[in-house]
Protein backbone atom coordinates (compact mmCIF):
# COMPACT_ATOMS: atom_id res chain seq x y z
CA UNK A 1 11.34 9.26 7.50
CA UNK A 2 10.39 12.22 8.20
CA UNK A 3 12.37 15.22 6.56
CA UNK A 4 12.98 19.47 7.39
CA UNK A 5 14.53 21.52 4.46
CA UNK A 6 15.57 25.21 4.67
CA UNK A 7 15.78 27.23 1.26
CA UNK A 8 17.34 30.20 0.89
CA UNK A 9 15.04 32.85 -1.35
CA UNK A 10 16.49 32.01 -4.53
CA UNK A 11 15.35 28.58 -3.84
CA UNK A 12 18.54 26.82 -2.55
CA UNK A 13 18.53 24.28 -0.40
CA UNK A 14 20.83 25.44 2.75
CA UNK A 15 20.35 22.92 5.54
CA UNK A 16 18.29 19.86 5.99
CA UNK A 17 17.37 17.71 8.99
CA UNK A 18 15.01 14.46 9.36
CA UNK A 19 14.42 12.14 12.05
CA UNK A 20 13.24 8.29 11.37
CA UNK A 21 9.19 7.97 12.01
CA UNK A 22 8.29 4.13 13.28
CA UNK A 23 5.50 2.21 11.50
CA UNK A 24 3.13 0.01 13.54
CA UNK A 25 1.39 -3.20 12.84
CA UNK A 26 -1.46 -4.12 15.22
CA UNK A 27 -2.47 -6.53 13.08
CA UNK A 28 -2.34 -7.83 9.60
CA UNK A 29 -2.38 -6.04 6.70
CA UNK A 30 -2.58 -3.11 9.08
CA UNK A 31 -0.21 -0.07 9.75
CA UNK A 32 -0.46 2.88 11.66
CA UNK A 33 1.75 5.51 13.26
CA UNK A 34 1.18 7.11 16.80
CA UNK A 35 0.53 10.52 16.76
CA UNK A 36 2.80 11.28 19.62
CA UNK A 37 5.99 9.66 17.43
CA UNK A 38 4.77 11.77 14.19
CA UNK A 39 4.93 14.87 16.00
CA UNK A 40 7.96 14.58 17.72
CA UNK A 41 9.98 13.37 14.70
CA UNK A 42 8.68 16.12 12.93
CA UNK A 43 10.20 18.35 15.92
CA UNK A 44 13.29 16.46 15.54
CA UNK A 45 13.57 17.16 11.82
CA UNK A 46 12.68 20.86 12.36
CA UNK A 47 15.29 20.94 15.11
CA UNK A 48 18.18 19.22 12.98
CA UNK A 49 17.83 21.54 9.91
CA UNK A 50 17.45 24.82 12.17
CA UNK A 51 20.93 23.53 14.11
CA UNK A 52 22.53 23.01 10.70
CA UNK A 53 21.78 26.23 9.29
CA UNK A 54 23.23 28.13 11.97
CA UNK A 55 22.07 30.38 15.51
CA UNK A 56 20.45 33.21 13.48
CA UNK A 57 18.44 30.78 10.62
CA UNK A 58 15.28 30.51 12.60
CA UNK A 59 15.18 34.09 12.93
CA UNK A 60 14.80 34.86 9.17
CA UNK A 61 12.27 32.34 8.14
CA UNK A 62 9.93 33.97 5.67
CA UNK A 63 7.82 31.21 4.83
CA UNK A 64 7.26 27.66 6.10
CA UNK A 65 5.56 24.51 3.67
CA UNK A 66 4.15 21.71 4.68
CA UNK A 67 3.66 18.21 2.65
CA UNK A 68 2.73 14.75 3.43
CA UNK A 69 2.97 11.10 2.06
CA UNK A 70 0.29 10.34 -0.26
CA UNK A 71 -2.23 7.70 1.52
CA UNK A 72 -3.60 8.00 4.97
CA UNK A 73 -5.60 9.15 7.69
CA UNK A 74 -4.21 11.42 10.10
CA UNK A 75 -7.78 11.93 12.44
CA UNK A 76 -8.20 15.11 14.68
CA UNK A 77 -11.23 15.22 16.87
CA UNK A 78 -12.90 18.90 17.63
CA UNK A 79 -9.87 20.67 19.55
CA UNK A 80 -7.45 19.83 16.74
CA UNK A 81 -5.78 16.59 18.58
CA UNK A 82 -5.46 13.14 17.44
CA UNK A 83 -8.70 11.23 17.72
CA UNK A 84 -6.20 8.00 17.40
CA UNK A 85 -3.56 6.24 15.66
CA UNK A 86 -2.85 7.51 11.77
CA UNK A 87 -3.49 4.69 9.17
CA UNK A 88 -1.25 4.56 6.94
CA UNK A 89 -2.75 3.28 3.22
């Protein structure tokens, strides 16, 4: 799952939007994620949250945070793009 929060500036949660991220298993005792599918639920999550908080939200962002899950390997080659599949640990 991938999830999009947007705070007001005392720190209140005002909208939220998330988009489900599909796991992959090549093999056994593997799992990865496509890049492709990371990025566009993230998009989706972004997207949700923006439409719930209303036309003029995007507009007034101050800030934006990013996190991630704990394990894994999320490989960009020398422009910045995804040298292959993330493995997730």
């Amino acid at each position: 799952m991938t999830k999009a929060v947007l705070f007001d500036a005392t720190g209140r949660p005002v909208a939220r939007g998330s988009g489900t991220l599909p796991l992959n298993t090549p093999h056994p005792h593997r799992v990865e994620r496509d890049m492709g599918d990371v990025s566009r639920t993230a998009h989706q999550a972004i997207a949700a949250c923006l439409a719930e908080a209303g036309p003029d939200a995007g507009g007034s962002v101050a800030a934006v945070g990013l996190t991630g899950h704990g394990d894994g390997l999320y490989a960009l080659d020398d422009r910045g793009l995804p040298a292959r599949a993330a493995i997730v640990a």
